[in-house]
C-alpha atoms as a PDB file:
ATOM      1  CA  UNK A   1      89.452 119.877 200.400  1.00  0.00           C
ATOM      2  CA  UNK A   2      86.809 120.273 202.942  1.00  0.00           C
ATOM      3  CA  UNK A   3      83.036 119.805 201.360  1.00  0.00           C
ATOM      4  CA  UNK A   4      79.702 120.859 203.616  1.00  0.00           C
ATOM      5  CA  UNK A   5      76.837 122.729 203.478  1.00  0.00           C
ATOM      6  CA  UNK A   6      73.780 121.190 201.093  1.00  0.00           C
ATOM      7  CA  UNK A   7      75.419 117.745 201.466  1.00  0.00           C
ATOM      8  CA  UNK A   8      73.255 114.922 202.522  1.00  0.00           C
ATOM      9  CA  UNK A   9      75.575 112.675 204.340  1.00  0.00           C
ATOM     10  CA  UNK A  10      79.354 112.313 204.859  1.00  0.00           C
ATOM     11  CA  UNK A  11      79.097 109.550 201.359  1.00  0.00           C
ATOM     12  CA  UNK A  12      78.353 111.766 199.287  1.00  0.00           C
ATOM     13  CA  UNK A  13      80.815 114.922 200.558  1.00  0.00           C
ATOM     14  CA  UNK A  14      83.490 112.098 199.763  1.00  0.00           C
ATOM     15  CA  UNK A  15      82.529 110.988 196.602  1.00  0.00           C
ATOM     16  CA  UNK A  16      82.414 114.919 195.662  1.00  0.00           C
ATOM     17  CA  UNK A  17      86.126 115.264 197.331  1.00  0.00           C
ATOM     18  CA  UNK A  18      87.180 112.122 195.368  1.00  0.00           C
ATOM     19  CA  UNK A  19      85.745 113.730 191.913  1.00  0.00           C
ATOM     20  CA  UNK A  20      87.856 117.017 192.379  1.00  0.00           C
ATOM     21  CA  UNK A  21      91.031 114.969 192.774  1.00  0.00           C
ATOM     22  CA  UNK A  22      90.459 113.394 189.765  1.00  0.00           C
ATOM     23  CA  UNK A  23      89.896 116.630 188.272  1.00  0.00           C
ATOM     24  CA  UNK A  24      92.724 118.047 189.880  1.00  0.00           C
ATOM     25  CA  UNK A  25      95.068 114.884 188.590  1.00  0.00           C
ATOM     26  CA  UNK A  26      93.646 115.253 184.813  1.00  0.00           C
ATOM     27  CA  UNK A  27      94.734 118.844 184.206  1.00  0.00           C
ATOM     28  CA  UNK A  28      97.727 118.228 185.917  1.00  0.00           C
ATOM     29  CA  UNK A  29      98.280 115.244 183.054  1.00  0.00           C
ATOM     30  CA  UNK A  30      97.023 117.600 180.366  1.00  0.00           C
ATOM     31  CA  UNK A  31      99.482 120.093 181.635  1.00  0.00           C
ATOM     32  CA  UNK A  32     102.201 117.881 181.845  1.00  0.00           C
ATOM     33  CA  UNK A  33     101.654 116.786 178.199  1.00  0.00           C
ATOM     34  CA  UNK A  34     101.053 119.994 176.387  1.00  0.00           C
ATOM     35  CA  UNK A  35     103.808 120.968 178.169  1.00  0.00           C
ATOM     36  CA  UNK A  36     106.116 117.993 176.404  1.00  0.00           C
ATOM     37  CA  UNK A  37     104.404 119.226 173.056  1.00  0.00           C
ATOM     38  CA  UNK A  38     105.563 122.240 173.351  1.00  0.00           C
ATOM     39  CA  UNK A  39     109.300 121.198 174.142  1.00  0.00           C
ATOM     40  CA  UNK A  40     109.069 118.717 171.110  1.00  0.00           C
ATOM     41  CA  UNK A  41     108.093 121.371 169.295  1.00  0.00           C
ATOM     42  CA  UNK A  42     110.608 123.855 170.433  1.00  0.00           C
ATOM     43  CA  UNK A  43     113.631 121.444 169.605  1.00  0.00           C
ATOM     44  CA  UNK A  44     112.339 120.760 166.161  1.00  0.00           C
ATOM     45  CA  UNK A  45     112.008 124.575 165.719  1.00  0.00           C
ATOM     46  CA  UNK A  46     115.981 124.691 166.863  1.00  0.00           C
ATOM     47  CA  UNK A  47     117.026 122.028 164.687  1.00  0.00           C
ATOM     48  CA  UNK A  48     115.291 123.811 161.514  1.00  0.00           C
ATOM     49  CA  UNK A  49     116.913 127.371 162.231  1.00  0.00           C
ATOM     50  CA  UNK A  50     119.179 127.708 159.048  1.00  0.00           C
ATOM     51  CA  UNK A  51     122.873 128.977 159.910  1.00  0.00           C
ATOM     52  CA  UNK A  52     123.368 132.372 159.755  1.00  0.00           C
ATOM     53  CA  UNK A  53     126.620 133.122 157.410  1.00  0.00           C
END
């Protein structure tokens, strides 16, 4: 990620850069998370299905 413009010096355009990939790295964790929720979830929800007869 390139950063320019209204930036005062090449410091601070990498401590920006450094924020966003930090950013970018949380919501990848919260993704990867929900995502186990949701397949903890979805094998309880299997295992509870009564048998059809």
């Amino acid at each position: 990620m390139r950063v320019a413009g209204l930036l005062s010096d090449n410091t601070e355009a990498r401590e920006i850069e450094f924020i966003s990939k930090v950013c970018i790295l949380k919501d990848r964790i919260h993704f990867l998370v929900r995502k186990e929720k949701l397949k903890k979830l979805l094998e309880q929800e299997q295992t509870c299905e009564p048998t059809k007869d």
